[in-house]
C-alpha atoms as a PDB file:
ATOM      1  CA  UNK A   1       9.624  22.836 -30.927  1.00  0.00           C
ATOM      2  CA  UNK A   2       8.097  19.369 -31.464  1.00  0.00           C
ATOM      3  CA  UNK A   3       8.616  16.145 -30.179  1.00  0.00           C
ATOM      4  CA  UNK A   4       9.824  14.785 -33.843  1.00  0.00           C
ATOM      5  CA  UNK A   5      12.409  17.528 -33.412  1.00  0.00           C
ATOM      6  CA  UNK A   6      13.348  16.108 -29.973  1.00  0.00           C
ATOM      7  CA  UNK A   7      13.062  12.145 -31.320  1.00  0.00           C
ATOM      8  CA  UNK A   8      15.479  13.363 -34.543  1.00  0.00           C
ATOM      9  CA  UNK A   9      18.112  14.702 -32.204  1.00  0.00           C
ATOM     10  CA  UNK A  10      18.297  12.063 -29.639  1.00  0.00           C
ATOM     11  CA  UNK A  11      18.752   9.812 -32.838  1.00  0.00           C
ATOM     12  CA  UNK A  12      21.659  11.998 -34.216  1.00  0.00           C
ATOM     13  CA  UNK A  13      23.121  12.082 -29.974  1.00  0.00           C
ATOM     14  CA  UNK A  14      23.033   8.653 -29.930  1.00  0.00           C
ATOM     15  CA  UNK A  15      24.433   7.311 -33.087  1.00  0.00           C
ATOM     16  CA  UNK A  16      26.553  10.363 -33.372  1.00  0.00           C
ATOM     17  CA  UNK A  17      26.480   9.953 -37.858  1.00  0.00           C
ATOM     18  CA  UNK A  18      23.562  11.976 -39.408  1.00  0.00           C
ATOM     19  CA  UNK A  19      23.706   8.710 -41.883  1.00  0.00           C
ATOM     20  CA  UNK A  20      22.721   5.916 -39.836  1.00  0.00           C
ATOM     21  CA  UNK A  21      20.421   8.589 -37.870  1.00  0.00           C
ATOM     22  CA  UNK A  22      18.341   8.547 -41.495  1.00  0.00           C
ATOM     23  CA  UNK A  23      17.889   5.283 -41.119  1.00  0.00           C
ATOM     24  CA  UNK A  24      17.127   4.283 -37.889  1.00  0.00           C
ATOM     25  CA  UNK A  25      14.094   7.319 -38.365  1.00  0.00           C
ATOM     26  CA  UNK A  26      13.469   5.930 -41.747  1.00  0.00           C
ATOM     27  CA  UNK A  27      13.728   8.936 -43.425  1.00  0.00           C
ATOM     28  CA  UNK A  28      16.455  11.044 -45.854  1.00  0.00           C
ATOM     29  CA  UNK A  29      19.868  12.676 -44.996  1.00  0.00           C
ATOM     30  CA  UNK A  30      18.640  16.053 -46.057  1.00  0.00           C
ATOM     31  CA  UNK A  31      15.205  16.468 -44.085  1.00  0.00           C
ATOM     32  CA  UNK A  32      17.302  15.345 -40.703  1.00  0.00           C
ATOM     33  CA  UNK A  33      19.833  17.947 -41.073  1.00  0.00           C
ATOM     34  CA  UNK A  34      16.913  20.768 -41.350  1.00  0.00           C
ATOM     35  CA  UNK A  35      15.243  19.180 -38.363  1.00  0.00           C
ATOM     36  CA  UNK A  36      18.030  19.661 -36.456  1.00  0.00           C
ATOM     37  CA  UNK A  37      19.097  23.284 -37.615  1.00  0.00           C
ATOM     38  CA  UNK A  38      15.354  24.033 -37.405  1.00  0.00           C
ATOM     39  CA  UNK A  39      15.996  22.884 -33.079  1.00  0.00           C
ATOM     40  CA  UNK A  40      19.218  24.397 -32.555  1.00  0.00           C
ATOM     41  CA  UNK A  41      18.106  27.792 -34.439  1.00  0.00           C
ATOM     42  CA  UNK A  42      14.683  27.527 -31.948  1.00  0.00           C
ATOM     43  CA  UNK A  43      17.381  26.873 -28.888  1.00  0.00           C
ATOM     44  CA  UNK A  44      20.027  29.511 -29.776  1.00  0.00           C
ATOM     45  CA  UNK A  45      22.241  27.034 -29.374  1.00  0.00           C
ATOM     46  CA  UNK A  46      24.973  24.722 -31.229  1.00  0.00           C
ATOM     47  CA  UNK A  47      24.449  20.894 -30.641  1.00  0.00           C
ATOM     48  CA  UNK A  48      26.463  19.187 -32.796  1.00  0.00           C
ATOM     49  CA  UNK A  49      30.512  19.750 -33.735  1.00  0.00           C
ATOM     50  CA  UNK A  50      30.007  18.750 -37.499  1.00  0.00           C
ATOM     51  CA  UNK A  51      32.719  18.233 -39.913  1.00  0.00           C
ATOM     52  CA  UNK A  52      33.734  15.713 -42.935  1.00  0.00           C
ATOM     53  CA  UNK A  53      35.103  13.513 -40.156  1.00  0.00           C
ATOM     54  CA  UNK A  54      33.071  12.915 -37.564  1.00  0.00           C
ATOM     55  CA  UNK A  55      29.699  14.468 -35.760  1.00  0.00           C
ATOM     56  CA  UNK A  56      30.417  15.228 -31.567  1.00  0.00           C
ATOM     57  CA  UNK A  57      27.953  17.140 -29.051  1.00  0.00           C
ATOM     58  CA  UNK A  58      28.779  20.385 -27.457  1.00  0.00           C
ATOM     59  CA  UNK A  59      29.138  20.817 -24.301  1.00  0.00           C
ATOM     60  CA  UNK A  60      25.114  22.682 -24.683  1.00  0.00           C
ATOM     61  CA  UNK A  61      24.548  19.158 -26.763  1.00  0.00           C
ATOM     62  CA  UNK A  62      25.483  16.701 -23.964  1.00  0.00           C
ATOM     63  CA  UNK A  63      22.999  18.896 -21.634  1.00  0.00           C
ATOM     64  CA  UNK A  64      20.313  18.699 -23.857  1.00  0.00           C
ATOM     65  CA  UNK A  65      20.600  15.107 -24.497  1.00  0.00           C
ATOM     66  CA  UNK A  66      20.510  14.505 -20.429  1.00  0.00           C
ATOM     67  CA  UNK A  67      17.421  16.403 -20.061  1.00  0.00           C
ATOM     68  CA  UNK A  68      15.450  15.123 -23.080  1.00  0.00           C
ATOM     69  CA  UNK A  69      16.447  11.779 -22.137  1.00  0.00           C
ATOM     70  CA  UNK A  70      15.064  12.244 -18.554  1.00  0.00           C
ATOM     71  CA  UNK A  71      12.104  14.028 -20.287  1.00  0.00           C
ATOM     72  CA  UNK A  72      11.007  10.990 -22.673  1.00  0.00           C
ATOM     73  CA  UNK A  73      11.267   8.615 -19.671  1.00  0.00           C
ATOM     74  CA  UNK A  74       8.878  10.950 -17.798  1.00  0.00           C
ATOM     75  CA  UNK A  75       6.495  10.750 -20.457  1.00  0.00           C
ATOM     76  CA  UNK A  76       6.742   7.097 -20.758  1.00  0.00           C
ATOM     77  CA  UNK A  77       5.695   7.004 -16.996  1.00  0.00           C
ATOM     78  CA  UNK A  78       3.172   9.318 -17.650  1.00  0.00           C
ATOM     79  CA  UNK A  79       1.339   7.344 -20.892  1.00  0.00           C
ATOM     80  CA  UNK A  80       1.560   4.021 -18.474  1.00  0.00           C
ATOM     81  CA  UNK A  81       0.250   5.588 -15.941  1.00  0.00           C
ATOM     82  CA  UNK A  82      -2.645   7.070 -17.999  1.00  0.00           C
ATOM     83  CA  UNK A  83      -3.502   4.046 -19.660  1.00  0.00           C
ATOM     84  CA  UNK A  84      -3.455   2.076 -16.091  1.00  0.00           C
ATOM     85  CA  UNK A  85      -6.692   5.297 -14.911  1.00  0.00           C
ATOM     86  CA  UNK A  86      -8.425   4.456 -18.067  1.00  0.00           C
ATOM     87  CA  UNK A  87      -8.108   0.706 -17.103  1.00  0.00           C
ATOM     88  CA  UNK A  88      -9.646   1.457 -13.532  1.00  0.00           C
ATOM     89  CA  UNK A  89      -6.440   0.467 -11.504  1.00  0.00           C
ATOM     90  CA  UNK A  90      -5.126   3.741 -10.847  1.00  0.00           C
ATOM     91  CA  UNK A  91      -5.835   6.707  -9.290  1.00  0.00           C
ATOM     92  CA  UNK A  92      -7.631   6.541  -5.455  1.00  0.00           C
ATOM     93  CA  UNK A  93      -9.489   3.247  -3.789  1.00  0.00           C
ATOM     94  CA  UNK A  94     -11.274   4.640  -0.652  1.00  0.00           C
ATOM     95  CA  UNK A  95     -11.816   1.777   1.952  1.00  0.00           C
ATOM     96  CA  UNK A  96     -14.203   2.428   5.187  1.00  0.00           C
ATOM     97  CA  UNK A  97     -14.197  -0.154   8.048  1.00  0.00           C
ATOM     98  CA  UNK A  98     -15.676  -0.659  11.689  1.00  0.00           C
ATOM     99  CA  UNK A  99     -13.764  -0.457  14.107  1.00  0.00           C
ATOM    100  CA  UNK A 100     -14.209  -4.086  15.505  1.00  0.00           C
ATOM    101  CA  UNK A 101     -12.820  -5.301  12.348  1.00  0.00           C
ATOM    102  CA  UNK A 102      -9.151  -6.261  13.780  1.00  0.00           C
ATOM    103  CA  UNK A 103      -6.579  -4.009  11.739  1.00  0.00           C
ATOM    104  CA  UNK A 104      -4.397  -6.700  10.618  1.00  0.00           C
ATOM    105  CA  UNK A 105      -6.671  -7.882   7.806  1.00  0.00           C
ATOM    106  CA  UNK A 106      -7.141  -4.053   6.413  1.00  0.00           C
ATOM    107  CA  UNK A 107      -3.289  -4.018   6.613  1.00  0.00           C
ATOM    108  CA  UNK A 108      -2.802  -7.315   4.884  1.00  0.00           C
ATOM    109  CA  UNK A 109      -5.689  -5.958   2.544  1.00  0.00           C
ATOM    110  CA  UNK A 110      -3.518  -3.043   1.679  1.00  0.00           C
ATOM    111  CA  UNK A 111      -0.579  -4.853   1.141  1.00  0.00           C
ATOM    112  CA  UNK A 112      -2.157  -7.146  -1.065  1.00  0.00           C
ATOM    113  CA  UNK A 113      -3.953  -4.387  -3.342  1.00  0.00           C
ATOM    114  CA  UNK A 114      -0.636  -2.515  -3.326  1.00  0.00           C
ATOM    115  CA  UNK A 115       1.262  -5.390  -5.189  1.00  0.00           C
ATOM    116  CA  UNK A 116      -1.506  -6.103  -7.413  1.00  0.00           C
ATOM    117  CA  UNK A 117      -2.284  -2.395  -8.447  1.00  0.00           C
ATOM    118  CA  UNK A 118       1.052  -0.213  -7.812  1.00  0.00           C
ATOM    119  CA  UNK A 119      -0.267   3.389  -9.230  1.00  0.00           C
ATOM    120  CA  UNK A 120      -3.096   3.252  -6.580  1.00  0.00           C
ATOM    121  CA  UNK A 121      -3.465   5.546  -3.764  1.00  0.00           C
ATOM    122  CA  UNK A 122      -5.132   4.009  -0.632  1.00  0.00           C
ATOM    123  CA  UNK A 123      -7.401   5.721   1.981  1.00  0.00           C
ATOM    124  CA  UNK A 124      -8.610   3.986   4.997  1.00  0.00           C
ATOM    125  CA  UNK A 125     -11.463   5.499   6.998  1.00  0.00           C
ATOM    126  CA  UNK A 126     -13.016   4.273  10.108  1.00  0.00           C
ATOM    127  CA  UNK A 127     -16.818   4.779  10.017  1.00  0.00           C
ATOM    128  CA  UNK A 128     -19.951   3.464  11.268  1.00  0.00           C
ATOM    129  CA  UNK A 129     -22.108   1.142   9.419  1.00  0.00           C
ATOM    130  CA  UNK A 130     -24.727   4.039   9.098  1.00  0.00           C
ATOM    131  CA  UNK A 131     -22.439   6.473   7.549  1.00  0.00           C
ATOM    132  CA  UNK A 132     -20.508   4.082   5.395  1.00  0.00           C
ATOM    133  CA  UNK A 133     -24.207   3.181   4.015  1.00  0.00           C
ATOM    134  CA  UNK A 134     -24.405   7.046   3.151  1.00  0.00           C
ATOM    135  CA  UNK A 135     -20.991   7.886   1.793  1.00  0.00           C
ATOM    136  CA  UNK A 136     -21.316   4.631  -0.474  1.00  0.00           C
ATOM    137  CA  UNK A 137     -24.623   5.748  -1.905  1.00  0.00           C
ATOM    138  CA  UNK A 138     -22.711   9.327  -2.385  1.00  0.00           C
ATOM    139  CA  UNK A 139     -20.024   7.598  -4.078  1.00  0.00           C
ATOM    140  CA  UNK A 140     -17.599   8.906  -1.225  1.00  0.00           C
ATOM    141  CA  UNK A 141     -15.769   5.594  -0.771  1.00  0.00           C
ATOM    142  CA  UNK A 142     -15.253   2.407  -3.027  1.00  0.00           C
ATOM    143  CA  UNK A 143     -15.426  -0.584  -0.696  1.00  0.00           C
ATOM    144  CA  UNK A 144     -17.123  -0.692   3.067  1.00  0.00           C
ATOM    145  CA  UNK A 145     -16.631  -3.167   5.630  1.00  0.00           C
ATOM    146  CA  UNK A 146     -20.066  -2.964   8.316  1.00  0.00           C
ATOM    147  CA  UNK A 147     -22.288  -4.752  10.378  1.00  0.00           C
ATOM    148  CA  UNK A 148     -25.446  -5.932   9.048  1.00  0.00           C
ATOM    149  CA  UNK A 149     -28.410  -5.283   8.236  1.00  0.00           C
ATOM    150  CA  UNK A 150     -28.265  -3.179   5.103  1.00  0.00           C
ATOM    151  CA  UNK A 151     -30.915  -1.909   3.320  1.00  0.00           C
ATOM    152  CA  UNK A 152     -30.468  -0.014  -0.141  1.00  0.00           C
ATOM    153  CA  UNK A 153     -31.294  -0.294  -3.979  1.00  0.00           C
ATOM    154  CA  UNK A 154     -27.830   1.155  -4.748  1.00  0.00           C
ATOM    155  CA  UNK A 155     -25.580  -1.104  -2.885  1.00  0.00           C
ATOM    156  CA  UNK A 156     -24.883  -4.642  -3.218  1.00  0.00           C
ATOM    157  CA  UNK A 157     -23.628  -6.698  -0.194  1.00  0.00           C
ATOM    158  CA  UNK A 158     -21.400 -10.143   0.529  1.00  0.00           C
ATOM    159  CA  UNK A 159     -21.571 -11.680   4.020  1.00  0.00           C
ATOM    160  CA  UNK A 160     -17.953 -11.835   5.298  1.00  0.00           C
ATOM    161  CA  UNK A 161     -18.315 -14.134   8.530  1.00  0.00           C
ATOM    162  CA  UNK A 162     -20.865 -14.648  11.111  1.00  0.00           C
ATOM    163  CA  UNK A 163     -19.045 -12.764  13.915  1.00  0.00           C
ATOM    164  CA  UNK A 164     -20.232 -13.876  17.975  1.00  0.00           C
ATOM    165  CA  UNK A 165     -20.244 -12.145  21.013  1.00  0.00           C
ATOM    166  CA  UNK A 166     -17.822 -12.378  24.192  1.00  0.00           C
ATOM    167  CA  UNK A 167     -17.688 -10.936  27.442  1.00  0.00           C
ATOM    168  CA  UNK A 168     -14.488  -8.992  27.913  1.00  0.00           C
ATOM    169  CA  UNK A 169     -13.455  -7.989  31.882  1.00  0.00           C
ATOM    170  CA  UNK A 170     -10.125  -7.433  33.862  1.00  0.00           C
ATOM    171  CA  UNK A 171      -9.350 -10.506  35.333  1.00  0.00           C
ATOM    172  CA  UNK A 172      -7.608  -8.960  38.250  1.00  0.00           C
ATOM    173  CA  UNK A 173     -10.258  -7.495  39.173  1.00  0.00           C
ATOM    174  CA  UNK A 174     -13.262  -9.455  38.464  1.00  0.00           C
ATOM    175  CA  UNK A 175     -13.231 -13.187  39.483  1.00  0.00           C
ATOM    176  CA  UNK A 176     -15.533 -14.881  36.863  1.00  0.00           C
ATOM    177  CA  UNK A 177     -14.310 -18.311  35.050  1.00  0.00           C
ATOM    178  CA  UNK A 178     -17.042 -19.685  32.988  1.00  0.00           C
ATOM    179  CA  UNK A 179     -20.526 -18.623  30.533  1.00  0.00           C
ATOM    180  CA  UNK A 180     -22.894 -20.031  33.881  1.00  0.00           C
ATOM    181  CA  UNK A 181     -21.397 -17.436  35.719  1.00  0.00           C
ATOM    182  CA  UNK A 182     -22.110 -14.536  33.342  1.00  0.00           C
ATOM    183  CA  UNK A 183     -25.358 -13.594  35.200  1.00  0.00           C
ATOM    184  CA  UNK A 184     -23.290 -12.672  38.448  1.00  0.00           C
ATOM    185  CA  UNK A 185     -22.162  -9.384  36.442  1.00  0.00           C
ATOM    186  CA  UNK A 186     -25.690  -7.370  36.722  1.00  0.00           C
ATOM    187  CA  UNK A 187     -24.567  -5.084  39.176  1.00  0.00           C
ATOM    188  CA  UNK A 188     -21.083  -4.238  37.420  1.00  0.00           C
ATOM    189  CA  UNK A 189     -20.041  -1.374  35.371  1.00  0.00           C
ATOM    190  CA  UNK A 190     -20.363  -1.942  31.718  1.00  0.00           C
ATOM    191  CA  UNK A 191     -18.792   0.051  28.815  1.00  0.00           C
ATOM    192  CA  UNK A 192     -21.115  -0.064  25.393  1.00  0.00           C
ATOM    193  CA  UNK A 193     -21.430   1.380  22.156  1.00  0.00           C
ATOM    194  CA  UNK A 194     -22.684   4.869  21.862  1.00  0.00           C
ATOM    195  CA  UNK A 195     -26.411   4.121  21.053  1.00  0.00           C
ATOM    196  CA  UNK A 196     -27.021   6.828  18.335  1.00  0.00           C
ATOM    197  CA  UNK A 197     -23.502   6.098  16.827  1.00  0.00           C
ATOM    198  CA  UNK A 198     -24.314   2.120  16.264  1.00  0.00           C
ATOM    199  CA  UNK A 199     -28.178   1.759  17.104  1.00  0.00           C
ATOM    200  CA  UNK A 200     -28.558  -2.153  15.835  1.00  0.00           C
ATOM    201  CA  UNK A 201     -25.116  -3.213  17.628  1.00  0.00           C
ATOM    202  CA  UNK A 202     -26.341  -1.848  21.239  1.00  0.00           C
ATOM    203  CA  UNK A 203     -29.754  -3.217  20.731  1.00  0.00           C
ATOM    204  CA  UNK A 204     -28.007  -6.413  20.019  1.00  0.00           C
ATOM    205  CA  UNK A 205     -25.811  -6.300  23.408  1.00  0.00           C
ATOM    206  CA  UNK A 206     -28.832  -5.125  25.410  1.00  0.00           C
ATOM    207  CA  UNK A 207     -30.658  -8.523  23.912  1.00  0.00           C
ATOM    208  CA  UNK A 208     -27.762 -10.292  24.986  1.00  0.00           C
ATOM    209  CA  UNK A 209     -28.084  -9.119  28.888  1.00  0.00           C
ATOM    210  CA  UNK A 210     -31.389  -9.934  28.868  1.00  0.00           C
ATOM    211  CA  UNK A 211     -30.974 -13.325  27.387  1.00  0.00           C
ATOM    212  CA  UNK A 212     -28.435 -13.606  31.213  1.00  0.00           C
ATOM    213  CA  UNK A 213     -31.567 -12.073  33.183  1.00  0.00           C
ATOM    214  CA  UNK A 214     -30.136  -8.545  34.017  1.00  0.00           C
ATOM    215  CA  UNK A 215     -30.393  -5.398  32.428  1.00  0.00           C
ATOM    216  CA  UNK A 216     -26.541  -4.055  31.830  1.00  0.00           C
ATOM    217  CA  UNK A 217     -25.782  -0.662  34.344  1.00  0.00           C
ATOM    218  CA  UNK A 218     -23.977   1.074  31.438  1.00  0.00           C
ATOM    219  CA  UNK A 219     -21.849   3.994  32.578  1.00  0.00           C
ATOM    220  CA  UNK A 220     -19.674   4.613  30.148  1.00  0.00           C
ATOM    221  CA  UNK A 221     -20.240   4.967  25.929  1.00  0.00           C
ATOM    222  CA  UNK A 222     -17.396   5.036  23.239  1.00  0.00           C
ATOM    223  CA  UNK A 223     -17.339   4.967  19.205  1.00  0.00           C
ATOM    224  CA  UNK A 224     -14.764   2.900  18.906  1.00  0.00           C
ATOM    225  CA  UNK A 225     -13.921  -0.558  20.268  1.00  0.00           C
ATOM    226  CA  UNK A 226     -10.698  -0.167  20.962  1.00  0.00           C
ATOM    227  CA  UNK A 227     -11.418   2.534  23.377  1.00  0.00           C
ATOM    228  CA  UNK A 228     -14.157   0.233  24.980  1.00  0.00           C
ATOM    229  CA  UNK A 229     -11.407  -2.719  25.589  1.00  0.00           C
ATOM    230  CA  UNK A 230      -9.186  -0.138  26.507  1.00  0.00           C
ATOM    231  CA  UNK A 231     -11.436   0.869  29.303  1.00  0.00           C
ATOM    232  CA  UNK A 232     -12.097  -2.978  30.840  1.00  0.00           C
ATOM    233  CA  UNK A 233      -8.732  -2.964  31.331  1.00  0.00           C
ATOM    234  CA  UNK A 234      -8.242   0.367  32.869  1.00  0.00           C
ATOM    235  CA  UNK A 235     -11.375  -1.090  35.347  1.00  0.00           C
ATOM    236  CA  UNK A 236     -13.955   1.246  34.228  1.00  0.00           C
ATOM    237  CA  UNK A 237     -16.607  -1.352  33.590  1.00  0.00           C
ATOM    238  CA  UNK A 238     -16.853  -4.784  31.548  1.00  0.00           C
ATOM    239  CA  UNK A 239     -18.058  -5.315  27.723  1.00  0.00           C
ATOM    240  CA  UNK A 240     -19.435  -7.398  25.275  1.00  0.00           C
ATOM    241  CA  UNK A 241     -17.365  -7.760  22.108  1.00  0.00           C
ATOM    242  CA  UNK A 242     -17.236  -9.330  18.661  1.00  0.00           C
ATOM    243  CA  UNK A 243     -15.564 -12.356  19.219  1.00  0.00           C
ATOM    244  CA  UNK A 244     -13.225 -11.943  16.411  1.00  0.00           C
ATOM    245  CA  UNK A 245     -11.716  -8.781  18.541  1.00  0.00           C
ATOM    246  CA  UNK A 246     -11.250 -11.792  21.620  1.00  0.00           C
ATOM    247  CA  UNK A 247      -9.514 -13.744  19.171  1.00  0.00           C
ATOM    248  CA  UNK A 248      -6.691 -11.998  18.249  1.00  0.00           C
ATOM    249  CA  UNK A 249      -6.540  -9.814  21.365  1.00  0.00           C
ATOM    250  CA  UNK A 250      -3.534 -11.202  23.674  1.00  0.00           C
ATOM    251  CA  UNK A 251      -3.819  -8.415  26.531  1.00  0.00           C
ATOM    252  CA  UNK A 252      -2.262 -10.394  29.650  1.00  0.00           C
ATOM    253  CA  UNK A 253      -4.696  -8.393  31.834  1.00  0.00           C
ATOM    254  CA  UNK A 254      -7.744  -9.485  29.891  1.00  0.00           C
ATOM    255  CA  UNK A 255     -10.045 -12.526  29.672  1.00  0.00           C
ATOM    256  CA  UNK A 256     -12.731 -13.315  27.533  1.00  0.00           C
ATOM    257  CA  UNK A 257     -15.589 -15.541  27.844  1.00  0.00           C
ATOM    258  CA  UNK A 258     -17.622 -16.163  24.265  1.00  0.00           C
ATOM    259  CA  UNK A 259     -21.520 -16.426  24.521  1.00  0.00           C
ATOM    260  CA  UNK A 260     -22.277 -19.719  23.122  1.00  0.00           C
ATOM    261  CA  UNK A 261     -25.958 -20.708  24.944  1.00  0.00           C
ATOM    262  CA  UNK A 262     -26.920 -17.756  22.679  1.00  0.00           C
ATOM    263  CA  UNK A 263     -28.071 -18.250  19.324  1.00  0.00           C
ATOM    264  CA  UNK A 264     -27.338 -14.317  18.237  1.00  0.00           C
ATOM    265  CA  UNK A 265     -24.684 -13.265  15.786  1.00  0.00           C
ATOM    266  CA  UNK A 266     -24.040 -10.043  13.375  1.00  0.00           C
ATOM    267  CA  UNK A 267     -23.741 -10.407   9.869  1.00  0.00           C
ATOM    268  CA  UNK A 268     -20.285  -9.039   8.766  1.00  0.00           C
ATOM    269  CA  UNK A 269     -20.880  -7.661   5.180  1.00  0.00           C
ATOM    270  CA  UNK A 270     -18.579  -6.159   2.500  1.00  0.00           C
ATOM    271  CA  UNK A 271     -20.245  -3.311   0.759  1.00  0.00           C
ATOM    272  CA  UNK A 272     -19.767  -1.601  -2.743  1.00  0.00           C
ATOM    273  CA  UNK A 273     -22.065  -0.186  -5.339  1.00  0.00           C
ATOM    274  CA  UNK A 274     -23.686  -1.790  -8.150  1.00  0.00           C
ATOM    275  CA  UNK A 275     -22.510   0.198 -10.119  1.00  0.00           C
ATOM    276  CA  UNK A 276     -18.715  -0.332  -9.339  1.00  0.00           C
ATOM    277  CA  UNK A 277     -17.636  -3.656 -11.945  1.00  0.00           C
ATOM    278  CA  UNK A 278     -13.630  -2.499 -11.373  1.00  0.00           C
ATOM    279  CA  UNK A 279     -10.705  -4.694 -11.292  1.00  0.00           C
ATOM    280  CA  UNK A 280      -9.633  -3.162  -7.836  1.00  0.00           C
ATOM    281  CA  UNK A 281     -12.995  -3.579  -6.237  1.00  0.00           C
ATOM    282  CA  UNK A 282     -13.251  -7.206  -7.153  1.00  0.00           C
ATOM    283  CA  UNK A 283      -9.759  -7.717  -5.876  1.00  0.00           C
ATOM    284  CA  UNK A 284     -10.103  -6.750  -3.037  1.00  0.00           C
ATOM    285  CA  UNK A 285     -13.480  -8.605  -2.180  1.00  0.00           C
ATOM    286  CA  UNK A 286     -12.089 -11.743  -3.046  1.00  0.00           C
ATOM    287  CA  UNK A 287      -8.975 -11.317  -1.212  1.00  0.00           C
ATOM    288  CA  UNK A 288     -11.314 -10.370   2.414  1.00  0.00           C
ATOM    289  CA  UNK A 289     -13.604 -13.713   1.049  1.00  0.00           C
ATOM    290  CA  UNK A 290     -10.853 -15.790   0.981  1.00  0.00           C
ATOM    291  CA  UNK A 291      -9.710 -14.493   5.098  1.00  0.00           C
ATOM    292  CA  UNK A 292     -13.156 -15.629   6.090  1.00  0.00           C
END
């Protein structure tokens, strides 16, 4: 069975008059009617009620015009989506972030991506700027959201936004209202970054302390910044955040104070090979470049 067989029979279903089948297929009476016995010989199975009158499917006929039907369409889907992987806007897009990137903009990012490129699967992964650096050179994700600095021949990088740095504390329990007050806090609890897990970030907040005169009394350590804020308001210690996280944080328990006497910000970057010159990559750079 071939798929001319299955094309010549749908013609014959559909028009129902071996005649005009001819020549909607562009080809002779005779020829048809073998394709056809040829399929219903290879079936074991009548599909046409044919006499001098009139040409009607058989019960077996009306089946097998259902299922070819449903079978062409699936093919259709299948060459469209085929054509869509060779044109780099199918298949899998694997985005890694940090975890004091606020989630909205990955989920608008998503959104966005999904509209523009609907055959895609997405992946989100939350890494560390260290390992996102590694799995990009290994070609284990497509687009990387980090802290800066970067260094590596195989990567090309785009500053997002300059992000600052806030204090974050539970104002029920500390009584602080202003930046000149920020050296009262050396002898509270604070809750950092795990050093080994995002070396240049706690360097950064430890340079920030000492900019206040104090050295911070850190108890506590977490991966991920939403456990850290989570923790200032549970009262196990204060924090210094990207200010971008104080921005769109609206905790009633919570209070920020932003670091302005200091001159020290991180770099935001977006990451992706220089190798990678896909529709879907570029997309979805330009959409974070235009949230900046």
């Amino acid at each position: 069975m071939e798929l001319r067989h299955l094309k010549y029979f749908l013609a014959v279903a559909e028009e129902l008059n071996f005649t005009k089948a001819s020549e909607k297929l562009f080809i002779s009476q005779p020829p048809l009617s073998r394709q056809i016995a040829e399929l219903e010989n290879e079936l074991q199975a009548k599909l046409f009620i044919r006499n001098n009158k009139k040409v009607e499917l058989t019960e077996a006929g009306k089946y097998f015009e259902k299922e070819i039907k449903d079978l062409f369409q699936h093919l259709e889907l299948i060459s469209v989506k085929t054509r869509k992987i060779a044109e780099n806007v199918s298949g899998e897009f694997r985005i890694a972030y940090i975890s004091s990137i606020y989630s909205s903009v990955i989920s608008e990012l998503i959104q966005f991506l999904k509209k523009q490129f609907p055959y895609v699967n997405f992946k989100l992964f939350e890494i560390s700027t260290t390992k996102q650096i590694e799995a990009l050179e290994k070609g284990k994700i497509d687009l990387g959201i980090i802290r800066s600095p970067i260094k590596s021949p195989k990567i090309k990088s785009q500053l997002w936004f300059k992000d600052g740095f806030s204090v974050v504390f539970n104002k029920n329990l500390i009584n602080i209202d202003s930046e000149k007050e920020i050296p009262n806090l050396e002898n509270e609890t604070f809750v950092f970054f795990n050093k080994d897990y995002a070396p240049h970030y706690h360097e950064v907040l430890l340079e920030l302390c000492a900019f206040y005169g104090f050295t911070p009394k850190v108890v506590h350590e977490s991966n991920n910044i939403n456990s850290i804020v989570q923790l200032v308001k549970n009262g196990l210690g204060i924090s210094i955040v990207p200010s971008n996280i104080a921005r769109n944080n609206q905790d009633p328990d919570l209070s920020f104070i932003e670091l302005k006497k200091v001159n020290l910000f991180t770099d935001v970057s977006l990451i992706t090979s220089k190798d990678d010159h896909s529709e879907i990559t570029q997309s979805a750079v330009a959409f974070l470049l235009k949230k900046r």
